[in-house]
N, C-alpha and C. Protein backbone atom coordinates (compact mmCIF):
# COMPACT_ATOMS: atom_id res chain seq x y z
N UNK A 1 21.11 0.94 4.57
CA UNK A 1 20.33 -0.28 4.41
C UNK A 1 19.70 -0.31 3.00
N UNK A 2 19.74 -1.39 2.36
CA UNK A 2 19.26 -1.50 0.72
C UNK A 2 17.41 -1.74 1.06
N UNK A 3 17.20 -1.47 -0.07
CA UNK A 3 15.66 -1.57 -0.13
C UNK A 3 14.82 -2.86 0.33
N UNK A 4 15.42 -3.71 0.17
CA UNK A 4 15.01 -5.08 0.21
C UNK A 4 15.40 -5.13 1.67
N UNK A 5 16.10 -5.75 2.34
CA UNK A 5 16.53 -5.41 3.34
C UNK A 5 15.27 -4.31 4.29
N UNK A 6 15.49 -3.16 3.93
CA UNK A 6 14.53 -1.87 4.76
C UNK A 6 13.02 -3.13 4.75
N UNK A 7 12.48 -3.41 3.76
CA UNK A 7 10.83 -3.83 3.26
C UNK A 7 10.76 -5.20 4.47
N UNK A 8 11.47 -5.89 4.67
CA UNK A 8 11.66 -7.02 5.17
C UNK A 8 11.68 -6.76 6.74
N UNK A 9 12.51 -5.85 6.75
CA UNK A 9 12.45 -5.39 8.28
C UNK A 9 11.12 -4.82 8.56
N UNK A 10 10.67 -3.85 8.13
CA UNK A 10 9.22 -3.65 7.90
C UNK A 10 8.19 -4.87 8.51
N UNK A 11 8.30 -5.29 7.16
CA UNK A 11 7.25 -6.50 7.46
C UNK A 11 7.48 -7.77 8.54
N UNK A 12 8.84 -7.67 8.97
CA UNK A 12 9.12 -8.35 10.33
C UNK A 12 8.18 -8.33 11.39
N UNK A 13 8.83 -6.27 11.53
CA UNK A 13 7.82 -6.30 12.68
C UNK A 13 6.92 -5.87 12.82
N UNK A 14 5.72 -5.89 11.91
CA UNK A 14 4.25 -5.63 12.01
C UNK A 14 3.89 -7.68 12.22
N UNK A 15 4.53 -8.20 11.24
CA UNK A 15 4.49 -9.62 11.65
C UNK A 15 4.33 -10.20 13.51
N UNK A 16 5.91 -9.48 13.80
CA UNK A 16 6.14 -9.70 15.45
C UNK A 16 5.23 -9.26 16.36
N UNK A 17 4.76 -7.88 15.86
CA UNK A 17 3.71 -7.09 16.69
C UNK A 17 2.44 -7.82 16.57
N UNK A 18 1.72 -8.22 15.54
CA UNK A 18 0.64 -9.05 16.00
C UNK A 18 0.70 -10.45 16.77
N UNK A 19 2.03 -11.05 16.45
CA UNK A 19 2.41 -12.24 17.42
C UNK A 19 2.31 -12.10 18.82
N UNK A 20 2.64 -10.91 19.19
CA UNK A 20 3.05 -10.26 20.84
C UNK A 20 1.44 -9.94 20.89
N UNK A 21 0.92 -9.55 20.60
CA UNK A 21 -0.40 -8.85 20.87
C UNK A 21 -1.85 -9.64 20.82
N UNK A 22 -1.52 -10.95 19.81
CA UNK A 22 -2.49 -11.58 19.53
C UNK A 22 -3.85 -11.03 18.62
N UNK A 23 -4.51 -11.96 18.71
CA UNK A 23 -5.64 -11.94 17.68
C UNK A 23 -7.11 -10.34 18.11
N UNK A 24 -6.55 -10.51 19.68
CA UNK A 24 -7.75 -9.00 19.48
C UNK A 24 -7.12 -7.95 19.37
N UNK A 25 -6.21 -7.63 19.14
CA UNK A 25 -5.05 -6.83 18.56
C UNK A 25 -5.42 -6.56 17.01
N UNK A 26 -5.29 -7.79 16.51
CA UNK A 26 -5.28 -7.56 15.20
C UNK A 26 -6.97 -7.36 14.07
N UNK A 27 -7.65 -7.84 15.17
CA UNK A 27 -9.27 -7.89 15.04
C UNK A 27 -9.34 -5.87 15.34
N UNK A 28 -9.01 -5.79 16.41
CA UNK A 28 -9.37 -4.34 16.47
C UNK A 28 -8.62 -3.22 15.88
N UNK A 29 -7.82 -3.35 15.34
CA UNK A 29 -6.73 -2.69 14.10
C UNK A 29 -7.39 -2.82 12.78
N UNK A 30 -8.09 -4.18 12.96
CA UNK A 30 -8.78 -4.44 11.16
C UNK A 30 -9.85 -3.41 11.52
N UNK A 31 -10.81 -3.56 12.51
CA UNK A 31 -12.53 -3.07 12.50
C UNK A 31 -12.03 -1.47 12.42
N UNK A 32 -10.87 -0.60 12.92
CA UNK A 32 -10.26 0.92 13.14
C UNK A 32 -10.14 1.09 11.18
N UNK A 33 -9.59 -0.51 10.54
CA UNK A 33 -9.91 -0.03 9.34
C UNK A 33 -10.61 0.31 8.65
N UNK A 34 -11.96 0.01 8.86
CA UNK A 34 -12.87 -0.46 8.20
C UNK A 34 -13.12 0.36 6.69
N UNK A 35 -13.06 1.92 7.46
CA UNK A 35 -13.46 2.59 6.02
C UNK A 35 -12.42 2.45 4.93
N UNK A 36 -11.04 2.29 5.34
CA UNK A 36 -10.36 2.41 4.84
C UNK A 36 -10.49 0.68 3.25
N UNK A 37 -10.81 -0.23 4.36
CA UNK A 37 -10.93 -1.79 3.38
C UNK A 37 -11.40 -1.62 2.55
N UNK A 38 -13.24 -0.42 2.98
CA UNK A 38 -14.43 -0.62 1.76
C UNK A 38 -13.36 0.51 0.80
N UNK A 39 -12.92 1.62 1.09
CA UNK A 39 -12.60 2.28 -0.22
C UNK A 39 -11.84 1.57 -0.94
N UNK A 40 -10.61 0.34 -0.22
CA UNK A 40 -10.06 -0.39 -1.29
C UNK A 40 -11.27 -1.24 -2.04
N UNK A 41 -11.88 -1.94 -1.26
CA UNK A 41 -12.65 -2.49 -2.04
C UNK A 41 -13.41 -2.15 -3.36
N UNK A 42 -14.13 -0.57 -3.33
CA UNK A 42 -14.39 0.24 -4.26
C UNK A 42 -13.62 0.43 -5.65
N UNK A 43 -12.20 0.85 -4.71
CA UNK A 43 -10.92 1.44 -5.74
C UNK A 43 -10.54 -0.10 -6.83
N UNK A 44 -11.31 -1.39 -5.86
CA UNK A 44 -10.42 -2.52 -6.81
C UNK A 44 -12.03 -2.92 -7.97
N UNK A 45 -12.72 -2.65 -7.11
CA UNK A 45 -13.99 -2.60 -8.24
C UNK A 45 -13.64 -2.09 -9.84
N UNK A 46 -13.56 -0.66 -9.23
CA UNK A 46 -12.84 0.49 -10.65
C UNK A 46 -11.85 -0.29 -11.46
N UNK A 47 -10.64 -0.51 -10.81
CA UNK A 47 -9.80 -1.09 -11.26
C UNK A 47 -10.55 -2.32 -12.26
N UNK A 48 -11.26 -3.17 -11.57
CA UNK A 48 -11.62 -4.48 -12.26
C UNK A 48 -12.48 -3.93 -13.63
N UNK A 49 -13.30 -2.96 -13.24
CA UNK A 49 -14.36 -2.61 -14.37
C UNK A 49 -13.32 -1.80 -15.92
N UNK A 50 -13.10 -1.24 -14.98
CA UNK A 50 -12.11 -0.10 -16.36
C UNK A 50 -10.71 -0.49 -17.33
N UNK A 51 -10.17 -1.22 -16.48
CA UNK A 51 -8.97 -1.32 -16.58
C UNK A 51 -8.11 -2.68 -16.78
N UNK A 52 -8.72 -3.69 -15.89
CA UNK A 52 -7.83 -4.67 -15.66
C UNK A 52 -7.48 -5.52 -17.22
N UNK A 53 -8.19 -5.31 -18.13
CA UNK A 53 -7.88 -6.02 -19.37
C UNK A 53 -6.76 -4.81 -19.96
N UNK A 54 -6.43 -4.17 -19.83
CA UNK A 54 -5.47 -3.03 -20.31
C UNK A 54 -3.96 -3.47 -19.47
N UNK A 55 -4.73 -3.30 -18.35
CA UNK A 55 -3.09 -3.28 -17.01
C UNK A 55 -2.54 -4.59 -17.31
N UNK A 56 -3.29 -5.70 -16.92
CA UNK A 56 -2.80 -7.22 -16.74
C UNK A 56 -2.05 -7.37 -18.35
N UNK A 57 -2.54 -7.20 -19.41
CA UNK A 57 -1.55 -7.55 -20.19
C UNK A 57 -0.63 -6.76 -20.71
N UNK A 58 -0.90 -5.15 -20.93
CA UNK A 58 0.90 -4.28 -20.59
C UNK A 58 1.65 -4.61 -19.12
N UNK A 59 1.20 -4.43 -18.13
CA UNK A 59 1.99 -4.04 -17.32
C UNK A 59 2.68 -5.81 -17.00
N UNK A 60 2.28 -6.91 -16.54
CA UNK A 60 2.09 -7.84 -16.31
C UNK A 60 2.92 -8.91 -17.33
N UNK A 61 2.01 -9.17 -18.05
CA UNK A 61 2.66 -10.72 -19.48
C UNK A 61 3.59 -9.80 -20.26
N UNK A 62 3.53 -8.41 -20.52
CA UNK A 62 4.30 -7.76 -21.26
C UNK A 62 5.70 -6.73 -20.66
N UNK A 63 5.54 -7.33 -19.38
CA UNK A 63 6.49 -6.44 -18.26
C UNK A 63 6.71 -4.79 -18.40
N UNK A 64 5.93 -4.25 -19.02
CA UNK A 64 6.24 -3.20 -19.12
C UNK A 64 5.38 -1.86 -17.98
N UNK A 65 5.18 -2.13 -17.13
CA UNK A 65 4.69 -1.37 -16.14
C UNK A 65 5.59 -0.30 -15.87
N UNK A 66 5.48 0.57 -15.53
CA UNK A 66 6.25 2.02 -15.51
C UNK A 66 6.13 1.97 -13.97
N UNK A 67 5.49 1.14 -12.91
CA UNK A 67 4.98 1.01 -11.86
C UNK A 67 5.84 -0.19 -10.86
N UNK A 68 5.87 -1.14 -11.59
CA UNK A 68 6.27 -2.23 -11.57
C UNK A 68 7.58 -3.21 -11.96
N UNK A 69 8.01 -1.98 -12.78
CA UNK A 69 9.53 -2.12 -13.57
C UNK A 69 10.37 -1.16 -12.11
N UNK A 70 9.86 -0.45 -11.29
CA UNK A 70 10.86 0.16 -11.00
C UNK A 70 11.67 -0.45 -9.68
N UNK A 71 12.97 0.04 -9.60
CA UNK A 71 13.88 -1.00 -8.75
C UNK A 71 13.14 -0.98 -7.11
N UNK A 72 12.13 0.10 -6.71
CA UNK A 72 11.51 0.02 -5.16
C UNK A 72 10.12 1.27 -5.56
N UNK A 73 9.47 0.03 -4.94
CA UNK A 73 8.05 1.08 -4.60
C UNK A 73 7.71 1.88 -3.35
N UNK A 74 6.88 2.69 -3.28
CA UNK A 74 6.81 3.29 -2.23
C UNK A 74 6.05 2.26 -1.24
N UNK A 75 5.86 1.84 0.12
CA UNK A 75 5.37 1.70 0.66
C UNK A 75 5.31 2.38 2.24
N UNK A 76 4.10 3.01 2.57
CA UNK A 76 3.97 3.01 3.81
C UNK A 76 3.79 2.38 4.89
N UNK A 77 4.46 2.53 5.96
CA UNK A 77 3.96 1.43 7.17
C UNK A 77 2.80 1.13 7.48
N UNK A 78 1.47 1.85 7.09
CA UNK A 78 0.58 1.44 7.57
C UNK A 78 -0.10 0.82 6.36
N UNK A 79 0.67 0.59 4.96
CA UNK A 79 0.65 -0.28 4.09
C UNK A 79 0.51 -1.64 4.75
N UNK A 80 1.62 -1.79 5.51
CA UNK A 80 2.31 -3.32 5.95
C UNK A 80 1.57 -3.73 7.01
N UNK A 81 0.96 -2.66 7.93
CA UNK A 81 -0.14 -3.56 8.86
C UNK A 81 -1.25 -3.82 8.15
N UNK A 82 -2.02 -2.47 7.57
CA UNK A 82 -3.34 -3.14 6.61
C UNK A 82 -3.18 -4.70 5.80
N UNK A 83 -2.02 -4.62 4.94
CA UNK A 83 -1.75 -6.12 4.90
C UNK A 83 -2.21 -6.89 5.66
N UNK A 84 -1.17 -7.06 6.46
CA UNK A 84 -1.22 -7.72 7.47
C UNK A 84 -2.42 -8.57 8.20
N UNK A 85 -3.86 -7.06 8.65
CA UNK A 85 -4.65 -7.75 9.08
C UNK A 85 -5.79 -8.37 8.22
N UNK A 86 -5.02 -8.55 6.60
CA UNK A 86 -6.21 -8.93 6.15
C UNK A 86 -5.70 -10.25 5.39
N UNK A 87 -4.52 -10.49 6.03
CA UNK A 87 -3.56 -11.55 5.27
C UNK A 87 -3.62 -12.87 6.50
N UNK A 88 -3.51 -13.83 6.00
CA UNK A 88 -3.33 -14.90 7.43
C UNK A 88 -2.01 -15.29 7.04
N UNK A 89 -1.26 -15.76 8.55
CA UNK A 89 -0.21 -15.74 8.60
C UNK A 89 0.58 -16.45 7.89
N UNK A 90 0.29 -17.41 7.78
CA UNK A 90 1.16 -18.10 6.18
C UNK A 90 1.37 -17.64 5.50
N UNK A 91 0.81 -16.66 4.82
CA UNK A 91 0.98 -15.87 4.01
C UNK A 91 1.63 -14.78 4.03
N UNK A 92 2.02 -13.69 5.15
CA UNK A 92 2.66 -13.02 6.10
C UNK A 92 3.74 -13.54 5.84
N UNK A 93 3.77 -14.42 6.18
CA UNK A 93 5.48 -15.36 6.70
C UNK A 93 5.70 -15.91 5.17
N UNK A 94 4.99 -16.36 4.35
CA UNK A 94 5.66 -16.66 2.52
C UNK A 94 6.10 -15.09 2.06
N UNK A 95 5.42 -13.81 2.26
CA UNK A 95 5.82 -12.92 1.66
C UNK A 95 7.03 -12.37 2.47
N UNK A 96 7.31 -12.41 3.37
CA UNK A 96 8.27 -12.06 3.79
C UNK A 96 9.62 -12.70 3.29
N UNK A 97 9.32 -14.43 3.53
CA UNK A 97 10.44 -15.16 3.19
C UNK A 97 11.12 -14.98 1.71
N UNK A 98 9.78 -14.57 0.99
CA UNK A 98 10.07 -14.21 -0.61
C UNK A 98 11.24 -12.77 -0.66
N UNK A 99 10.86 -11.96 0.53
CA UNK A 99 11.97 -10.93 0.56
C UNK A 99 13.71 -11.11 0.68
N UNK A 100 13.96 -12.80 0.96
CA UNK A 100 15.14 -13.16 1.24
C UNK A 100 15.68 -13.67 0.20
N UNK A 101 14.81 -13.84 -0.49
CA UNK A 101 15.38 -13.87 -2.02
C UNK A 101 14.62 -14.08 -3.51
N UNK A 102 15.02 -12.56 -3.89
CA UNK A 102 14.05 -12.14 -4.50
C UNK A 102 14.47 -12.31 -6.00
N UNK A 103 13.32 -12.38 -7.39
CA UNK A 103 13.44 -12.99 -8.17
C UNK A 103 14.72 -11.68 -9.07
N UNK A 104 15.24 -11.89 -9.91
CA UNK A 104 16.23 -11.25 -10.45
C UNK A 104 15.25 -10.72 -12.07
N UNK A 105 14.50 -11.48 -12.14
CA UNK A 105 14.00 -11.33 -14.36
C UNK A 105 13.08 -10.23 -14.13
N UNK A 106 12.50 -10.04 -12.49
CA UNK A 106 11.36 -8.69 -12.49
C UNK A 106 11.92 -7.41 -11.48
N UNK A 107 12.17 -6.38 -11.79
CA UNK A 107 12.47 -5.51 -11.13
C UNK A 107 12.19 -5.21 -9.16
N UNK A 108 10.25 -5.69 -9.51
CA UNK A 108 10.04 -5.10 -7.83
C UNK A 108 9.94 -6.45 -7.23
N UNK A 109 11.01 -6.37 -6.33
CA UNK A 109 11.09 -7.47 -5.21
C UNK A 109 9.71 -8.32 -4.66
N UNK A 110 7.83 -7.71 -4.99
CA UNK A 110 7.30 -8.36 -4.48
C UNK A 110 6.33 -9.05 -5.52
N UNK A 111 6.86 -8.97 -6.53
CA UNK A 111 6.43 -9.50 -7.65
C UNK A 111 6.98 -11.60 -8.07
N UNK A 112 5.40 -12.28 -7.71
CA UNK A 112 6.20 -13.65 -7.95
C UNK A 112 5.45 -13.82 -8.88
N UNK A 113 5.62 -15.35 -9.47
CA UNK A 113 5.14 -15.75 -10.68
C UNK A 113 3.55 -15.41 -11.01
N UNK A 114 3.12 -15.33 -9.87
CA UNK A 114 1.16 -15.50 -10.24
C UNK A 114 1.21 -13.78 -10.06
N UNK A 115 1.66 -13.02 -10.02
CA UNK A 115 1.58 -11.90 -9.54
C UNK A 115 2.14 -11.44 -8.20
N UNK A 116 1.82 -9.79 -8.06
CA UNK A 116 1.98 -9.53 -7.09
C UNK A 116 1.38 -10.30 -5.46
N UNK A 117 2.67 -10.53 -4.62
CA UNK A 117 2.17 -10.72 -3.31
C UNK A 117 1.29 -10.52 -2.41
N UNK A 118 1.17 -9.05 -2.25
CA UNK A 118 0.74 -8.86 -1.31
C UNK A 118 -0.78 -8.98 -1.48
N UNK A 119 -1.74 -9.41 -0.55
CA UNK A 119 -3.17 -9.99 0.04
C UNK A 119 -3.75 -8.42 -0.92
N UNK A 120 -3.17 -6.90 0.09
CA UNK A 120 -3.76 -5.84 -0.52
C UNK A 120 -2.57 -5.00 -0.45
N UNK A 121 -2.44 -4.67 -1.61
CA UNK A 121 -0.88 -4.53 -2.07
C UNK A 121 -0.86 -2.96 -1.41
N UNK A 122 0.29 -1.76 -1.70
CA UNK A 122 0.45 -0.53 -1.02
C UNK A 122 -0.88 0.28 -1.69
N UNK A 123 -0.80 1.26 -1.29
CA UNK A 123 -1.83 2.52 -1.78
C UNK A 123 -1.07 2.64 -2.92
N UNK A 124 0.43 3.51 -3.23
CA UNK A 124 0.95 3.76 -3.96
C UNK A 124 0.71 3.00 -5.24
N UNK A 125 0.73 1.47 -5.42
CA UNK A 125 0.59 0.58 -6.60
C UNK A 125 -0.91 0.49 -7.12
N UNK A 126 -2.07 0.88 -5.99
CA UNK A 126 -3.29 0.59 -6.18
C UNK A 126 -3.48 1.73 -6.83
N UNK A 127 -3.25 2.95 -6.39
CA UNK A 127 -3.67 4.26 -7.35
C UNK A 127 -2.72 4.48 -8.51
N UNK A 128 -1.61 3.54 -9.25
CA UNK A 128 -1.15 4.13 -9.66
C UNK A 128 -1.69 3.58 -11.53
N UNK A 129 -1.82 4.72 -12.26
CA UNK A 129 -2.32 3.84 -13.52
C UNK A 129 -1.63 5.04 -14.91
N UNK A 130 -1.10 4.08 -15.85
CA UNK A 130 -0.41 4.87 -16.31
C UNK A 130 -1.22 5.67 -17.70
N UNK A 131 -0.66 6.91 -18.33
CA UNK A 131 -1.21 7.77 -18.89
C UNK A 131 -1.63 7.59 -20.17
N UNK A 132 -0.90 6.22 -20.73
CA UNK A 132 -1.52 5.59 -22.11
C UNK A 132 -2.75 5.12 -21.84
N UNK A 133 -3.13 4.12 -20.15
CA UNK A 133 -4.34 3.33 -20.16
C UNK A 133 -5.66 4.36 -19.86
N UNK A 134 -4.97 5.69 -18.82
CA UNK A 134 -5.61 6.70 -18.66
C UNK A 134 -6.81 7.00 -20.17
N UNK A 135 -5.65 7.68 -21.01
CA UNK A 135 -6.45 8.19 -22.20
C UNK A 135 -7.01 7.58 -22.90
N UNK A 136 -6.82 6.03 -22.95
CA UNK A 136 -7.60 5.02 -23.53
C UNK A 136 -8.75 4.95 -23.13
N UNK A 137 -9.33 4.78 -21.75
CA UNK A 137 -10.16 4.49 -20.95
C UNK A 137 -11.26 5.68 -20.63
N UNK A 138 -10.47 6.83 -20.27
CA UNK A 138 -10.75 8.34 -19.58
C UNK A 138 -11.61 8.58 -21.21
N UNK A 139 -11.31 8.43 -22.88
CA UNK A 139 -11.24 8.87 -23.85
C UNK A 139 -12.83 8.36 -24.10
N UNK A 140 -12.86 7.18 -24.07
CA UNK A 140 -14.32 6.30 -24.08
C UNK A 140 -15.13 6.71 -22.66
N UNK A 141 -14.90 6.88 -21.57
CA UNK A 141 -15.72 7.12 -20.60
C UNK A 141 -15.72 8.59 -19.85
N UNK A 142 -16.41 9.44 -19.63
CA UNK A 142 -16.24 10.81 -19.20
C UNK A 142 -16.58 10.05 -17.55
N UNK A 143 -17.73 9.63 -17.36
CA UNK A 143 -18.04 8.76 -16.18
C UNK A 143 -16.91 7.94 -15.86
N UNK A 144 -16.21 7.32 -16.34
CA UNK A 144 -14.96 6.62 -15.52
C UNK A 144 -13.89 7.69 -14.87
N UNK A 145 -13.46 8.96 -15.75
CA UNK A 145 -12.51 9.32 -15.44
C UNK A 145 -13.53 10.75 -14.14
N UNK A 146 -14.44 10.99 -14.21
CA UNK A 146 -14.91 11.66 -13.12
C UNK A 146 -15.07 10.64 -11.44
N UNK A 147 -15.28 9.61 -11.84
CA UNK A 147 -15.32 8.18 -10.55
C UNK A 147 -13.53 8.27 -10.36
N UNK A 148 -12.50 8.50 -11.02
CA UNK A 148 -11.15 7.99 -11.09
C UNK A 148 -11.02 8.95 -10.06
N UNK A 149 -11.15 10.41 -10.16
CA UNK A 149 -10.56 11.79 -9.99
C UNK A 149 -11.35 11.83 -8.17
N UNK A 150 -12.62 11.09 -8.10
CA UNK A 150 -13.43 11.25 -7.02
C UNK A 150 -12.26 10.44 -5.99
N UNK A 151 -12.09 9.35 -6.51
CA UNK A 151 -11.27 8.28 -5.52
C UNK A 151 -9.85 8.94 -5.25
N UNK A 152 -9.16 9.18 -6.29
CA UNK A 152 -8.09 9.73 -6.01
C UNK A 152 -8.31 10.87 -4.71
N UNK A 153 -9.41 11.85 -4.85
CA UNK A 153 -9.23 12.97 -3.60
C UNK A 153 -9.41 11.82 -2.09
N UNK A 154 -10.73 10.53 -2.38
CA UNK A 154 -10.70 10.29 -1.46
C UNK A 154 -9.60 9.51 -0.34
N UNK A 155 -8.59 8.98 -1.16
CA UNK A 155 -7.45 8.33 -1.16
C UNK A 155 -6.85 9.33 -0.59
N UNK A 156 -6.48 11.02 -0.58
CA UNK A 156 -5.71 11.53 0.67
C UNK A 156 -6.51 11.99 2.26
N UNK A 157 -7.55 11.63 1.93
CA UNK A 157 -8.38 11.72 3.83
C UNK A 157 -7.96 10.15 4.42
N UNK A 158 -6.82 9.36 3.88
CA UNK A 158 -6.48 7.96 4.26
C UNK A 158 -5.32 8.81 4.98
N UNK A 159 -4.40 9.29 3.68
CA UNK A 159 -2.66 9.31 4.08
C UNK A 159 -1.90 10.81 3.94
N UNK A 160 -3.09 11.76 3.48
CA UNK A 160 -2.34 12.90 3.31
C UNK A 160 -2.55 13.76 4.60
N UNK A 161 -1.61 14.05 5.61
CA UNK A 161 -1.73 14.67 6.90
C UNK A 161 -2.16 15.69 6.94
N UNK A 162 -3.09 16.63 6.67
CA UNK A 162 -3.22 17.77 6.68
C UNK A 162 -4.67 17.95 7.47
N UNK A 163 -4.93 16.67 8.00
CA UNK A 163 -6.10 16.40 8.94
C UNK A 163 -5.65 15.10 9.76
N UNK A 164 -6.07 14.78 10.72
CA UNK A 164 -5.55 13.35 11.20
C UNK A 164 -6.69 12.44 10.31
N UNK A 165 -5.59 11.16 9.96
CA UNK A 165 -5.44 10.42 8.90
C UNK A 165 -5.45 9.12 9.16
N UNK A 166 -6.08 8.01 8.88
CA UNK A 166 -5.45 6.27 9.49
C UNK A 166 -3.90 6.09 9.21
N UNK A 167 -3.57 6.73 8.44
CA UNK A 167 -2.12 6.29 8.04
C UNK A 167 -0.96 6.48 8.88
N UNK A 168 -1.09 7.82 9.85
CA UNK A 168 -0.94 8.21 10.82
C UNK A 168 -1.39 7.88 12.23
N UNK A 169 -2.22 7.20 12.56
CA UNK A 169 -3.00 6.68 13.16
C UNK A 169 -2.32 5.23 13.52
N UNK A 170 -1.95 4.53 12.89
CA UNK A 170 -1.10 3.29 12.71
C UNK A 170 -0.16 3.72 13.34
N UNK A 171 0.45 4.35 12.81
CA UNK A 171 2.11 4.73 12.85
C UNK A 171 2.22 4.82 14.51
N UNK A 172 1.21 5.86 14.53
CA UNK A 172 1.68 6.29 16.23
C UNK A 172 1.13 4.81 17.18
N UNK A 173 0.43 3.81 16.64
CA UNK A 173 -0.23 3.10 17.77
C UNK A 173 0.99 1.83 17.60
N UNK A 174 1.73 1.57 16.69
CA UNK A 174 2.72 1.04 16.92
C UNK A 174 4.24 1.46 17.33
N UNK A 175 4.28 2.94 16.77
CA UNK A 175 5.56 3.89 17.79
C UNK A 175 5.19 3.87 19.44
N UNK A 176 3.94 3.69 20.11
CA UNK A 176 3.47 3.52 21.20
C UNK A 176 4.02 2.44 21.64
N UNK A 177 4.30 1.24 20.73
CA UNK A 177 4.54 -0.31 21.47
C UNK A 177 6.07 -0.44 21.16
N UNK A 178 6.78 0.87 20.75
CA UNK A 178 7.93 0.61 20.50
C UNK A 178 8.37 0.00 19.35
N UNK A 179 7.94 -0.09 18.41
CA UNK A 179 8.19 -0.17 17.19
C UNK A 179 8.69 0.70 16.16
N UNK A 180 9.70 0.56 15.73
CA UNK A 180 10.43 1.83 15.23
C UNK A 180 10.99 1.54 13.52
N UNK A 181 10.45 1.88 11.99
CA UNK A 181 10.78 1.11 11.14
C UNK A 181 10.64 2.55 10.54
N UNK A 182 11.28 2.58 9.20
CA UNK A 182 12.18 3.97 8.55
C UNK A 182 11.04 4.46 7.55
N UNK A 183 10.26 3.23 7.48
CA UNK A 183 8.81 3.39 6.70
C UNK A 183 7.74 4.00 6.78
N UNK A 184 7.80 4.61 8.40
CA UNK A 184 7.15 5.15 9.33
C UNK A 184 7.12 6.83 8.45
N UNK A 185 6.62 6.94 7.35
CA UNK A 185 6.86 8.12 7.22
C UNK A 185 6.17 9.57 7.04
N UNK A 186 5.06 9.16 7.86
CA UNK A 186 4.01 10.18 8.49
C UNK A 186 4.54 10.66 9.59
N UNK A 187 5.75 10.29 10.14
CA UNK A 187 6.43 10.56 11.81
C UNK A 187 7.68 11.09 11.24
N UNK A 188 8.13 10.79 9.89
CA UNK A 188 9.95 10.67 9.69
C UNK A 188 10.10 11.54 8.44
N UNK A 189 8.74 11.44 7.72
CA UNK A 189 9.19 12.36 6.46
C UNK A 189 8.99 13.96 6.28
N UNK A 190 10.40 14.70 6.70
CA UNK A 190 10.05 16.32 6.90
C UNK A 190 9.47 17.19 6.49
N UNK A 191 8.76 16.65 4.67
CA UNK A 191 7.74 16.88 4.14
C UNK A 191 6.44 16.95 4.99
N UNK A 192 5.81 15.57 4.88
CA UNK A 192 4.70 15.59 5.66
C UNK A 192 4.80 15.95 7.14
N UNK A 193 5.73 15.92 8.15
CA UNK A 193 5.77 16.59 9.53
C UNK A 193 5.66 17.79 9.03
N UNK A 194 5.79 18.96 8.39
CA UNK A 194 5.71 20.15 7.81
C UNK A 194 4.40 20.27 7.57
N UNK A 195 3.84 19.29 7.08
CA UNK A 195 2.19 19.89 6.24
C UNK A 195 1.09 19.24 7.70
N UNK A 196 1.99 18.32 8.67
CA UNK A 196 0.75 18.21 9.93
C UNK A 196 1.50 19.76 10.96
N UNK A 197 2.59 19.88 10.95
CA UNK A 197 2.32 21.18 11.77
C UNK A 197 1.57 22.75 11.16
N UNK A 198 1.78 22.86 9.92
CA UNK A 198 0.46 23.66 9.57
C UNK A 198 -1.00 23.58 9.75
N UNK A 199 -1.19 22.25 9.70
CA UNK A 199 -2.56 21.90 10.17
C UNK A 199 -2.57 21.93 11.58
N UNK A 200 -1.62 22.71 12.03
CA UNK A 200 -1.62 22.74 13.43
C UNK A 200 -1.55 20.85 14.47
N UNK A 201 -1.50 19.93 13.72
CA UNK A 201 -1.60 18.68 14.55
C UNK A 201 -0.46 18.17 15.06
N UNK A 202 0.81 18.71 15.07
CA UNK A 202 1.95 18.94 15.97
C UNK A 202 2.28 20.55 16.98
């Protein structure tokens, strides 16, 4: 299955699953998020304060993102529900449809004219910042790059298994309803099943 294709199926059925389940479904999946929203919220603060006049015009008007140029990003499944419950469905259903045909002049499939799609895009794209804007930024602020380094640790008590995790947490409450997507990869990737059975949580 091609990438585009895999992302679409994805976002199908976290789409389908809140359809079947309805709105206190998706109300009580958001509130299970909660900590997880405020650290984005935090992480997009940073972003806005430090950075965004650096990123938006390399990575962005100047296409040169090292992030954003590449042919597939990482996303996790519990990427695509967090979306999800913070996206209303029109929007759900435009980003998806955008997966059926996707623009050809920008590399990552969820990239449209005003920017990226998604409501709250993956973890992977939110932490990722490259090493020119780093030393620019990190160079002028000792305080920015000690706040950078704080978020980053806090960003694996989300998704790194070596404790139970929301990211994991998702995964299994929709493998419960029978939902089965390749993205799933707190359940599928032999890496991380390796680092939760040391932690003893298999």
């Amino acid at each position: 299955m091609d990438y585009c294709a895999e992302q679409r199926l994805g976002q199908e059925s976290v789409r389908d699953y809140f359809a079947r389940h309805g709105r206190g479904e998706r109300r009580l999946i958001r509130e299970n998020c909660h900590d997880y929203l405020h650290f984005r919220e935090r992480v997009a603060a940073f972003q806005s304060r430090y950075f965004q006049s650096h990123c938006h015009a390399a990575c962005f008007q100047q296409q040169r993102s090292a992030c954003c140029s590449k042919d597939g990003i990482v996303t996790f499944f519990a990427d695509l529900v967090v979306n999800a419950v913070v996206s209303e469905p029109s929007a759900l259903d435009a980003l998806i449809a955008s997966l059926r045909t996707p623009r050809n002049d920008m590399k990552c499939i969820y990239l449209g004219p005003a920017g990226c799609r998604w409501q709250l895009k993956p973890i992977v794209c939110e932490m990722f910042i490259c090493d020119r804007a780093k030393q620019e930024v990190f160079a002028a602020s000792s305080r920015a790059s000690a706040m950078w380094d704080a978020l980053k640790k806090e960003e694996m008590a989300f998704r790194w298994p070596d404790q139970v995790v929301l990211f994991d947490e998702l995964e299994s409450r929709f493998m419960a309803a029978g939902v089965s997507s390749s993205l799933m990869y707190l359940h599928n990737s032999p890496g991380l099943i390796r680092i939760k059975k040391k932690a003893g949580l298999l």
